[in-house]
N, C-alpha and C. Protein backbone atom coordinates (compact mmCIF):
# COMPACT_ATOMS: atom_id res chain seq x y z
N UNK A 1 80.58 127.19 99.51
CA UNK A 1 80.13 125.83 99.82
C UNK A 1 81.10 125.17 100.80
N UNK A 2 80.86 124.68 101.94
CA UNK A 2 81.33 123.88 103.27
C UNK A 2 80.88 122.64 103.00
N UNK A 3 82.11 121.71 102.99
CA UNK A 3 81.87 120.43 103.16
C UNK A 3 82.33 119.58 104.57
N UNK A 4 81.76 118.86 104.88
CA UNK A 4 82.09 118.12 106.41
C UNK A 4 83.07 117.16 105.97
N UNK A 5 84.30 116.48 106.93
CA UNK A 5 84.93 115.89 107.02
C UNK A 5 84.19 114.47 106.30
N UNK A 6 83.62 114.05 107.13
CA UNK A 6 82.67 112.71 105.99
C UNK A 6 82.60 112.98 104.47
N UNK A 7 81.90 114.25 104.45
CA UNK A 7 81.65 114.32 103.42
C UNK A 7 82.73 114.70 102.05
N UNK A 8 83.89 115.25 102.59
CA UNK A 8 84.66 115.41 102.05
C UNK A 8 85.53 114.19 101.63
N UNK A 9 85.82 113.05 102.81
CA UNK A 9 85.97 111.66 102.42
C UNK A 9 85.40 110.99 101.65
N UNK A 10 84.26 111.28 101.76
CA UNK A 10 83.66 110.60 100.85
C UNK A 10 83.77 110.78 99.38
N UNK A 11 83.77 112.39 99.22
CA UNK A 11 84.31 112.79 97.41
C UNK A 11 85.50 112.35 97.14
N UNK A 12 86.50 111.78 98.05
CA UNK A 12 88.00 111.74 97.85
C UNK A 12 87.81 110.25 97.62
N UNK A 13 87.03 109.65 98.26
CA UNK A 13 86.99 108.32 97.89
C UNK A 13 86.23 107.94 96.49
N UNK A 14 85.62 108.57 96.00
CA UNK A 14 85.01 108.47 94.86
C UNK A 14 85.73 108.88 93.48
N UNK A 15 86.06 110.06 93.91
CA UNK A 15 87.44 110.12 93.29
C UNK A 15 88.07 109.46 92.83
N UNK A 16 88.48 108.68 93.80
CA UNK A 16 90.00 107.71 93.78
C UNK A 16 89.24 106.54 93.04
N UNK A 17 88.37 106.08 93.62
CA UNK A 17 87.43 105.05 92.30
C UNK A 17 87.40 105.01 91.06
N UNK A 18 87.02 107.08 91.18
CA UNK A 18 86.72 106.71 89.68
C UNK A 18 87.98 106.86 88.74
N UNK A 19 89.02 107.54 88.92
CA UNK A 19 90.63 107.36 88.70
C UNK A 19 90.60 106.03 88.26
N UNK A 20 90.51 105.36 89.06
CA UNK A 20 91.34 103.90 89.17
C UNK A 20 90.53 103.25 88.02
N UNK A 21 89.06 103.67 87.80
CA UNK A 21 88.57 102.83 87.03
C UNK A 21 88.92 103.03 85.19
N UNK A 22 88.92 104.51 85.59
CA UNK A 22 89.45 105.08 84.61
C UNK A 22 90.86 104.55 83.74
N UNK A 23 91.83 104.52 84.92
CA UNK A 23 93.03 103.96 84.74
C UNK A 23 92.84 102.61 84.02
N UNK A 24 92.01 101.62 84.66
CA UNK A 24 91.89 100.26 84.44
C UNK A 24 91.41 100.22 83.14
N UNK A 25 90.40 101.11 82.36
CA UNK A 25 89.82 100.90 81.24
C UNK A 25 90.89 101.28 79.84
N UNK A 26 91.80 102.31 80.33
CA UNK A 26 92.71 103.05 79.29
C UNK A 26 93.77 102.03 79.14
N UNK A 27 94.39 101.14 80.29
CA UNK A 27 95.29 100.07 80.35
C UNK A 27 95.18 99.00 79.23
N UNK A 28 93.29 98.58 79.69
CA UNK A 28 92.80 97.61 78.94
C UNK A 28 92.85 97.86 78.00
N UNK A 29 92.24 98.98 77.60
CA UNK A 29 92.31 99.38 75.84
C UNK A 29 93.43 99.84 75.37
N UNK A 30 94.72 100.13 75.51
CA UNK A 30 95.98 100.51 75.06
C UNK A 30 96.54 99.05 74.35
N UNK A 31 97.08 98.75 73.06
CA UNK A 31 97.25 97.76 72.67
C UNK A 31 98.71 97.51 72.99
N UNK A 32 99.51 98.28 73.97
CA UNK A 32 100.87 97.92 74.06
C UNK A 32 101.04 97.31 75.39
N UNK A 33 100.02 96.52 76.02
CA UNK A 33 100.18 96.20 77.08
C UNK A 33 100.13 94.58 76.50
């Protein structure tokens, strides 16, 4: 499977979204914050 430059940005950016959102939800819910 070949992915194009766009298209490869584009998974990296989604990625990084979904990380972050990820991050943001485990933060929220950790009670030592």
């Amino acid at each position: 499977m070949l992915l194009n430059e766009s298209e490869l940005h584009h998974l990296q950016t989604h990625m990084h979204t979904l990380r972050s959102k990820i991050n943001v939800h485990v933060i929220s819910a950790s009670p030592e914050c």
